[in-house]
Protein backbone atom coordinates (compact mmCIF):
# COMPACT_ATOMS: atom_id res chain seq x y z
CA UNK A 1 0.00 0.00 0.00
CA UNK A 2 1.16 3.93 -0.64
CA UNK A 3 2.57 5.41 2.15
CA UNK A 4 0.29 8.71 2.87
CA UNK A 5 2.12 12.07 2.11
CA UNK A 6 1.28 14.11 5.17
CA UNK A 7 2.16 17.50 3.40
CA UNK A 8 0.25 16.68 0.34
CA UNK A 9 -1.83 19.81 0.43
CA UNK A 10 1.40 22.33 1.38
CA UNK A 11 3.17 20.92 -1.23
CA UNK A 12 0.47 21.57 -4.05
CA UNK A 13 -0.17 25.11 -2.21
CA UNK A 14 3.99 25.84 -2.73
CA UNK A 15 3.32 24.85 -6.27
CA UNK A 16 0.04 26.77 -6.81
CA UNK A 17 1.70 29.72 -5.46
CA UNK A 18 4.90 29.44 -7.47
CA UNK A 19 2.43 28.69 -10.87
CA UNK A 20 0.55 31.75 -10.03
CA UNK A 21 2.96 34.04 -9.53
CA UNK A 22 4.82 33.12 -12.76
CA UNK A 23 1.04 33.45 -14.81
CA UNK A 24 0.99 36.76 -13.52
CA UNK A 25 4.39 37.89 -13.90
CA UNK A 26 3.80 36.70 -17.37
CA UNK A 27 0.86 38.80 -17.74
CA UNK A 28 2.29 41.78 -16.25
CA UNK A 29 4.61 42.15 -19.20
CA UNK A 30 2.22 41.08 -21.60
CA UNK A 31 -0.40 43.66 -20.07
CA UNK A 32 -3.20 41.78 -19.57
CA UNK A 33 -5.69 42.74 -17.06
CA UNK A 34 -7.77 40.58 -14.95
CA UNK A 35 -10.48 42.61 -14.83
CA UNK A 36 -11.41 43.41 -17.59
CA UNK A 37 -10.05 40.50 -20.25
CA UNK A 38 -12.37 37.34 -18.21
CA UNK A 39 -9.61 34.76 -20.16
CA UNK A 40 -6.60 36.53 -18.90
CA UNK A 41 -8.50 35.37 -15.20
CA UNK A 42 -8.89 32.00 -16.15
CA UNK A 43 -5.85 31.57 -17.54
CA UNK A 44 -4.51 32.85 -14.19
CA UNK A 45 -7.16 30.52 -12.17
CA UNK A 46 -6.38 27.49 -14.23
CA UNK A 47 -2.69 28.20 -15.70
CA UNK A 48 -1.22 29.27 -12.09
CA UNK A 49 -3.81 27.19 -9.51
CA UNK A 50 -4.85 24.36 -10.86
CA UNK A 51 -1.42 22.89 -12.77
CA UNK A 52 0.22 24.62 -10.45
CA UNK A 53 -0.89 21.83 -7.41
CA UNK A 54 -0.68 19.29 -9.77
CA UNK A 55 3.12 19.80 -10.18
CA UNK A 56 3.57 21.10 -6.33
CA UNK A 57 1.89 17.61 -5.58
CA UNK A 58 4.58 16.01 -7.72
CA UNK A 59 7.71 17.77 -7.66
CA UNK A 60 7.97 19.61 -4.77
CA UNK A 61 8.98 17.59 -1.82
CA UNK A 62 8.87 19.90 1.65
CA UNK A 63 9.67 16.90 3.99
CA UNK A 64 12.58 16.39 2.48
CA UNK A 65 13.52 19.89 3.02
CA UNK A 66 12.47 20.19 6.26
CA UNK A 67 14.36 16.67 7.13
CA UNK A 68 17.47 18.44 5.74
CA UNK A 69 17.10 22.06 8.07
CA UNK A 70 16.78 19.74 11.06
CA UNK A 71 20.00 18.10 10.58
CA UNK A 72 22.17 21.01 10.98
């Protein structure tokens, strides 16, 4: 059986919030604004959020960081 990740969620919310900020950065220099352009949100919502915990949830590995602070 598959050993439970206990940070599962923190590790997709690291990702999410590394995805989003990257969308937006993106749109920044693109000028694209939220508000007004509906698609230039959903990109953001879907783009940055959503693929965004899907790769935090597969990549991104906190205990193993936090395993390697205690350490020292």
């Amino acid at each position: 059986m598959r050993k439970i990740n206990k940070f599962f969620f923190l590790n997709g919310l690291l990702g999410s919030f590394f995805f989003y900020y990257f969308v937006r950065k993106i749109q920044t220099i693109y000028n694209v604004d939220p508000s007004s352009d509906a698609y230039g949100l959903m990109g953001v919502a879907y783009y940055g959020l959503v693929l965004g915990f899907l790769f935090g949830i597969k990549f991104i590995y906190i205990e193993k960081l936090i395993s390697f602070f205690k350490k020292k």
